[in-house]
PDB file of N, CA and C in Angstrom:
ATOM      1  N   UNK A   1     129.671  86.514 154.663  1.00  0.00           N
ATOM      2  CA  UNK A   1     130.642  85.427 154.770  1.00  0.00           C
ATOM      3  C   UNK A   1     129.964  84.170 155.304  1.00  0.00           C
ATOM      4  N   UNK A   2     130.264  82.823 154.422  1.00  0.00           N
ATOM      5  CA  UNK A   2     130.153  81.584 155.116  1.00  0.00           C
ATOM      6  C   UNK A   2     130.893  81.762 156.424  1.00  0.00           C
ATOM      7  N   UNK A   3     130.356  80.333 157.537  1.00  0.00           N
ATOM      8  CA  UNK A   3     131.421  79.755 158.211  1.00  0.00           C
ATOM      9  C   UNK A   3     131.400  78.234 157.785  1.00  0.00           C
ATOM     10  N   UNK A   4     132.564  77.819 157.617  1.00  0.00           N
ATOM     11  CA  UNK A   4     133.111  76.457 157.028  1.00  0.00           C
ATOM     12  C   UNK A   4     133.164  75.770 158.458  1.00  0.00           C
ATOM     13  N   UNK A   5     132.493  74.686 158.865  1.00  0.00           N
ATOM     14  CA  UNK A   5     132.612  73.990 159.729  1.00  0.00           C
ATOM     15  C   UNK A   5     133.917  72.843 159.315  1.00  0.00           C
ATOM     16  N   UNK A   6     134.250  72.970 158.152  1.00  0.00           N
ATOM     17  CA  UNK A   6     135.053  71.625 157.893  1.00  0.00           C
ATOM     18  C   UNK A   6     136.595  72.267 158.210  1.00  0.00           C
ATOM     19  N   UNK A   7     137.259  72.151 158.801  1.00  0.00           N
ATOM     20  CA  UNK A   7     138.807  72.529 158.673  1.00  0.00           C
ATOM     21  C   UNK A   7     139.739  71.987 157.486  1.00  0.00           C
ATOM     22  N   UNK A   8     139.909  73.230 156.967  1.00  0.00           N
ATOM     23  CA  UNK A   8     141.011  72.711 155.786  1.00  0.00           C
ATOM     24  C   UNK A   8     142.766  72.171 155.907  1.00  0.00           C
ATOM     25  N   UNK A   9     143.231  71.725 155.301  1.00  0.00           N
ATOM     26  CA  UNK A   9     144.602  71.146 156.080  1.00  0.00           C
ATOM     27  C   UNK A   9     145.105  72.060 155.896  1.00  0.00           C
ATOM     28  N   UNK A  10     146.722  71.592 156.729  1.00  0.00           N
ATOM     29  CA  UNK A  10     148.010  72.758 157.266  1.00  0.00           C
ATOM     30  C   UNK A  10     148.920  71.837 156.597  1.00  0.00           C
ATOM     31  N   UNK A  11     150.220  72.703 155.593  1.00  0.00           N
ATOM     32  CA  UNK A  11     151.195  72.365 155.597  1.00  0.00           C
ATOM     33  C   UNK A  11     151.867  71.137 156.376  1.00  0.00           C
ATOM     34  N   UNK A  12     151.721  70.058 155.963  1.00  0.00           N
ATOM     35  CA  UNK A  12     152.969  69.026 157.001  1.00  0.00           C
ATOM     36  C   UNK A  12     151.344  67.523 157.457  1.00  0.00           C
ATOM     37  N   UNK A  13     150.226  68.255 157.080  1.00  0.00           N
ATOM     38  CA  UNK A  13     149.135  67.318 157.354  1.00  0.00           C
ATOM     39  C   UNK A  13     149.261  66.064 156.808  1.00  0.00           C
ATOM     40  N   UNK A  14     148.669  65.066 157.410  1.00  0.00           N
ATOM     41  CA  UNK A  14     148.741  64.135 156.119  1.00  0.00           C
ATOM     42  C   UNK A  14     146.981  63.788 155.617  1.00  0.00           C
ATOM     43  N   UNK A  15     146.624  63.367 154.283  1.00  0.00           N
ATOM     44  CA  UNK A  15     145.792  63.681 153.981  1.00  0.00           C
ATOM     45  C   UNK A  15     145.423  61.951 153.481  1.00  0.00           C
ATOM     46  N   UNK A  16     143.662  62.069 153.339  1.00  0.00           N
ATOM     47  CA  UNK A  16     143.604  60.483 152.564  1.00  0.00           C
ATOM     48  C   UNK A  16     142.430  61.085 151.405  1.00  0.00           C
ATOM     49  N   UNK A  17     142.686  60.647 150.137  1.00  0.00           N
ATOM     50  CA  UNK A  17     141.996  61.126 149.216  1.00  0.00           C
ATOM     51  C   UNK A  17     141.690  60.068 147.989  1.00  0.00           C
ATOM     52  N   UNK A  18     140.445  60.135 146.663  1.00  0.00           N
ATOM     53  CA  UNK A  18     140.295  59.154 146.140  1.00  0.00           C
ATOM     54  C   UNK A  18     140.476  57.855 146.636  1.00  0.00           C
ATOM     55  N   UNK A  19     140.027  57.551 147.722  1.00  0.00           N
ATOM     56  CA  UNK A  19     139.672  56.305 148.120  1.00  0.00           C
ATOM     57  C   UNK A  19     140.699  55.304 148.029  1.00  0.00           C
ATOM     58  N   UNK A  20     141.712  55.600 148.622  1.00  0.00           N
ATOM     59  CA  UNK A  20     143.373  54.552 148.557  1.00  0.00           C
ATOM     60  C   UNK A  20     144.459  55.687 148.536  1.00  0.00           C
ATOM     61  N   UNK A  21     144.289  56.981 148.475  1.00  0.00           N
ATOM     62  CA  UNK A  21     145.804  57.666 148.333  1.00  0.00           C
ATOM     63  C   UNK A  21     146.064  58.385 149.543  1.00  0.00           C
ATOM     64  N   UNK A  22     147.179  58.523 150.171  1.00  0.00           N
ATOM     65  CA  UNK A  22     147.550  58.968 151.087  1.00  0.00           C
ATOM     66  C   UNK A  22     149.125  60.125 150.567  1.00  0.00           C
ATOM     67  N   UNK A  23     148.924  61.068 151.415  1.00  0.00           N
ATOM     68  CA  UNK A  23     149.669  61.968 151.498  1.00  0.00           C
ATOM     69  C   UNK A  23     150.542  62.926 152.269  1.00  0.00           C
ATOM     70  N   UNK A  24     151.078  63.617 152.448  1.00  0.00           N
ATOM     71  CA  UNK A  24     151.784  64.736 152.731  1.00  0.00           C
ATOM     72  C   UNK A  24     151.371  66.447 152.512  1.00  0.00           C
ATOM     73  N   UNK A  25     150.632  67.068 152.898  1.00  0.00           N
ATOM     74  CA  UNK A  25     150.114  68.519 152.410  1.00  0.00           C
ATOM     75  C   UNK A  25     152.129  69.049 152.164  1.00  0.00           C
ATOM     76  N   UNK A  26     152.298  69.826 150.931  1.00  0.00           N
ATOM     77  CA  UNK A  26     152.663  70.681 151.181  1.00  0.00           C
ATOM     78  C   UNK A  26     153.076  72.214 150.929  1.00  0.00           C
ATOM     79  N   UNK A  27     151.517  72.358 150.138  1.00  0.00           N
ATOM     80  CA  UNK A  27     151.576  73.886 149.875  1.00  0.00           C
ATOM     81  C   UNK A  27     150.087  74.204 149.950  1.00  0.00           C
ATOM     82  N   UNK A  28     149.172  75.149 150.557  1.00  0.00           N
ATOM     83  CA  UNK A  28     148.288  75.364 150.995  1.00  0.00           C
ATOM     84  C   UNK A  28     147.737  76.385 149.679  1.00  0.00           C
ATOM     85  N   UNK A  29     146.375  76.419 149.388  1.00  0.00           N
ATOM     86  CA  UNK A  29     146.406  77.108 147.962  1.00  0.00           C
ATOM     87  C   UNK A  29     144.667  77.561 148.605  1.00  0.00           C
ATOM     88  N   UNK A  30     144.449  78.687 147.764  1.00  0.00           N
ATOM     89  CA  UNK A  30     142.971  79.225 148.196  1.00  0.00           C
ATOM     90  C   UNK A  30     142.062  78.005 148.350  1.00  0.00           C
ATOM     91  N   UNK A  31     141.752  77.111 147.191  1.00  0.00           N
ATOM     92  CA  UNK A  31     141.032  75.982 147.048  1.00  0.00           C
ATOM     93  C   UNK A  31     141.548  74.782 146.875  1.00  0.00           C
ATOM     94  N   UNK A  32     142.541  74.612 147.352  1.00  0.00           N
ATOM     95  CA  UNK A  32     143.379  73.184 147.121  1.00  0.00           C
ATOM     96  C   UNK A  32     144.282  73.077 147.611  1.00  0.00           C
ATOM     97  N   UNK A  33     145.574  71.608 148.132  1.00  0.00           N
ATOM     98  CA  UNK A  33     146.311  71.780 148.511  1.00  0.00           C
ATOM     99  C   UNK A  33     147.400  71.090 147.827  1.00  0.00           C
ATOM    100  N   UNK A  34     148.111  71.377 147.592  1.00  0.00           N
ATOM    101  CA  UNK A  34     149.212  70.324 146.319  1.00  0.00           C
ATOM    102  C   UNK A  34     149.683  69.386 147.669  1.00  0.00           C
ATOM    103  N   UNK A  35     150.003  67.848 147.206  1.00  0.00           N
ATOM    104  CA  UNK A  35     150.223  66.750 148.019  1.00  0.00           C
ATOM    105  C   UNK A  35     151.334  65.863 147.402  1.00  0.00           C
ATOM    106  N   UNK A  36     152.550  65.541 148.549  1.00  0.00           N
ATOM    107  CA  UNK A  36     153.358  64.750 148.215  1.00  0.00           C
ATOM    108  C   UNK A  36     152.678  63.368 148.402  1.00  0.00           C
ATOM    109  N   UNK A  37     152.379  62.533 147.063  1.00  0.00           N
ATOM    110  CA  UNK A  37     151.913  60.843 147.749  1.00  0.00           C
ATOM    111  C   UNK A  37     152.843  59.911 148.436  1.00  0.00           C
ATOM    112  N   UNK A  38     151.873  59.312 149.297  1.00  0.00           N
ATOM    113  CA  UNK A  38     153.325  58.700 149.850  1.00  0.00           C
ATOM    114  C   UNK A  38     152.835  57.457 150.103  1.00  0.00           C
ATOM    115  N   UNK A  39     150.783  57.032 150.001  1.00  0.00           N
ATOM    116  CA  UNK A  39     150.739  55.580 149.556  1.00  0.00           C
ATOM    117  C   UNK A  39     149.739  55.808 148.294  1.00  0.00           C
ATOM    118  N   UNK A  40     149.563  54.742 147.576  1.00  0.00           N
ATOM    119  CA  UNK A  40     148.562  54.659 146.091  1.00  0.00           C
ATOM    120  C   UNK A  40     148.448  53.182 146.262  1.00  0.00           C
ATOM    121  N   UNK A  41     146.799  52.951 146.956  1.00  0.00           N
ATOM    122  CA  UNK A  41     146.287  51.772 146.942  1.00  0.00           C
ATOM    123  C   UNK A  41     145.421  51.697 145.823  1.00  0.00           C
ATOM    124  N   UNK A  42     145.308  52.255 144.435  1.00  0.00           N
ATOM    125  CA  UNK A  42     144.635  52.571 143.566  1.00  0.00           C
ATOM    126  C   UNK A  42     145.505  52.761 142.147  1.00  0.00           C
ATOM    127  N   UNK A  43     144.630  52.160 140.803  1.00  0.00           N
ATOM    128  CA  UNK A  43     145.177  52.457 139.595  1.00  0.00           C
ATOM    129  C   UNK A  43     146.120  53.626 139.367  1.00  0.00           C
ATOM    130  N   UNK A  44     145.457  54.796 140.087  1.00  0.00           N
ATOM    131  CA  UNK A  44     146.352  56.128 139.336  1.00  0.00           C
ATOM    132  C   UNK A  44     147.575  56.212 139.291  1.00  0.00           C
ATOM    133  N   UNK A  45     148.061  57.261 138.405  1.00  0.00           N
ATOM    134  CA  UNK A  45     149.344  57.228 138.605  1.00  0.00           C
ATOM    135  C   UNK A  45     149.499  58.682 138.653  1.00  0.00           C
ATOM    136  N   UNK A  46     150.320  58.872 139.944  1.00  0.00           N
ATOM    137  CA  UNK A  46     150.813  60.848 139.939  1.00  0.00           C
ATOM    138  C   UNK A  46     152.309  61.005 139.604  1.00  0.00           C
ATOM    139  N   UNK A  47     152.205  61.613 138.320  1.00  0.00           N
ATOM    140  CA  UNK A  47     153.908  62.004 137.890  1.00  0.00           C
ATOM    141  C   UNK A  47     154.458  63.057 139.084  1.00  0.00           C
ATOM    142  N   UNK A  48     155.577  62.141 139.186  1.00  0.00           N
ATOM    143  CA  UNK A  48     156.406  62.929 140.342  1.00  0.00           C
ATOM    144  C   UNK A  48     155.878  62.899 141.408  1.00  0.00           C
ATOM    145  N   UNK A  49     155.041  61.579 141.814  1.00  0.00           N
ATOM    146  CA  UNK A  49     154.320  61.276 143.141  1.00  0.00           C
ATOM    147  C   UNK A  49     153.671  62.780 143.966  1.00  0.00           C
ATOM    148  N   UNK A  50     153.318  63.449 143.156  1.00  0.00           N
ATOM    149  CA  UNK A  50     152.522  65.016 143.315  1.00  0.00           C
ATOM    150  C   UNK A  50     151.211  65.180 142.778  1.00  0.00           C
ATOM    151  N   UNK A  51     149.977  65.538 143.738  1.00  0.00           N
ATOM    152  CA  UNK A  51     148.712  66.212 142.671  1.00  0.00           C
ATOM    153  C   UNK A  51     148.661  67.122 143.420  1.00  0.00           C
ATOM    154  N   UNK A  52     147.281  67.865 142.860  1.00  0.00           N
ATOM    155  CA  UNK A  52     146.638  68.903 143.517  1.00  0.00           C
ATOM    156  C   UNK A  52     144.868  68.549 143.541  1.00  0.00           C
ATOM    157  N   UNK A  53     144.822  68.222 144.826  1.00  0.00           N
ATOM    158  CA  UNK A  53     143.629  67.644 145.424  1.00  0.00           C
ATOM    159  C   UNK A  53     142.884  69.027 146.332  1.00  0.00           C
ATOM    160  N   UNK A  54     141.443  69.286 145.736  1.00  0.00           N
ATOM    161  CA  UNK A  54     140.719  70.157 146.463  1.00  0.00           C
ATOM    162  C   UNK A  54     140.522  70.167 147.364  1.00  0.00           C
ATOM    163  N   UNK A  55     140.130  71.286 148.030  1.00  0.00           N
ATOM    164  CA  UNK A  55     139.915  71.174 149.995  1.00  0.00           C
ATOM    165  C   UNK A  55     138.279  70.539 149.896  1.00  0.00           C
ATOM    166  N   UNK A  56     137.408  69.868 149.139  1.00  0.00           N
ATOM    167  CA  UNK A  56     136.099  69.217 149.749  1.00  0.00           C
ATOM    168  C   UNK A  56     136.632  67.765 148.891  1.00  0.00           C
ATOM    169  N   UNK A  57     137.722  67.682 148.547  1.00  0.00           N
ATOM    170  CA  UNK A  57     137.953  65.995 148.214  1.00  0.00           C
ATOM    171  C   UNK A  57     138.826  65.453 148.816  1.00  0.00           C
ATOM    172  N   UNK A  58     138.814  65.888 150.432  1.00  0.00           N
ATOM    173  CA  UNK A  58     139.752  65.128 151.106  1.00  0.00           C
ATOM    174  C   UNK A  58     139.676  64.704 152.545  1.00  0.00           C
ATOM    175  N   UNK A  59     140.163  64.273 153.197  1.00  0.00           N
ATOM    176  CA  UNK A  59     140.028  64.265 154.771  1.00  0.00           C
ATOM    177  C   UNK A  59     141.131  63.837 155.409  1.00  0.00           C
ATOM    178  N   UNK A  60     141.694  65.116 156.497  1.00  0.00           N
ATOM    179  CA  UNK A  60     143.078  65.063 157.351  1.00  0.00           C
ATOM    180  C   UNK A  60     142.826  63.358 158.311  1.00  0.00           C
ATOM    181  N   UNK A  61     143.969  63.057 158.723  1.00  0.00           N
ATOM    182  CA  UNK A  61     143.905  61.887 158.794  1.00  0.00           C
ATOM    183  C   UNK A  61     144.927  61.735 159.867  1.00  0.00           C
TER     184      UNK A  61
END
């Protein structure tokens, strides 16, 4: 077994990801965490203000 020095988020976290998006964790997944957006300083667009952002493309905030 690895040990992961990085802590992965918890349910209710809020998260900052792709460089302008901010979030809400709220379902915890082996390798990812699905995220309610709640800012988009950036082009994208998430249908239903929802993605699923990996646990090494993000940082709790």
């Amino acid at each position: 077994m690895s040990s992961n020095s990085v802590k992965n988020a918890e349910i209710g976290d809020e998260i900052f990801f792709k460089s302008g998006v901010k979030g809400i964790v709220e379902k915890v997944n082996e390798n990812s965490v699905i995220v309610s957006v709640t800012e988009n300083n950036t082009d994208l667009d998430f249908k239903g203000n929802k993605t699923v952002v990996g646990h090494k493309n993000y940082e709790i905030i």
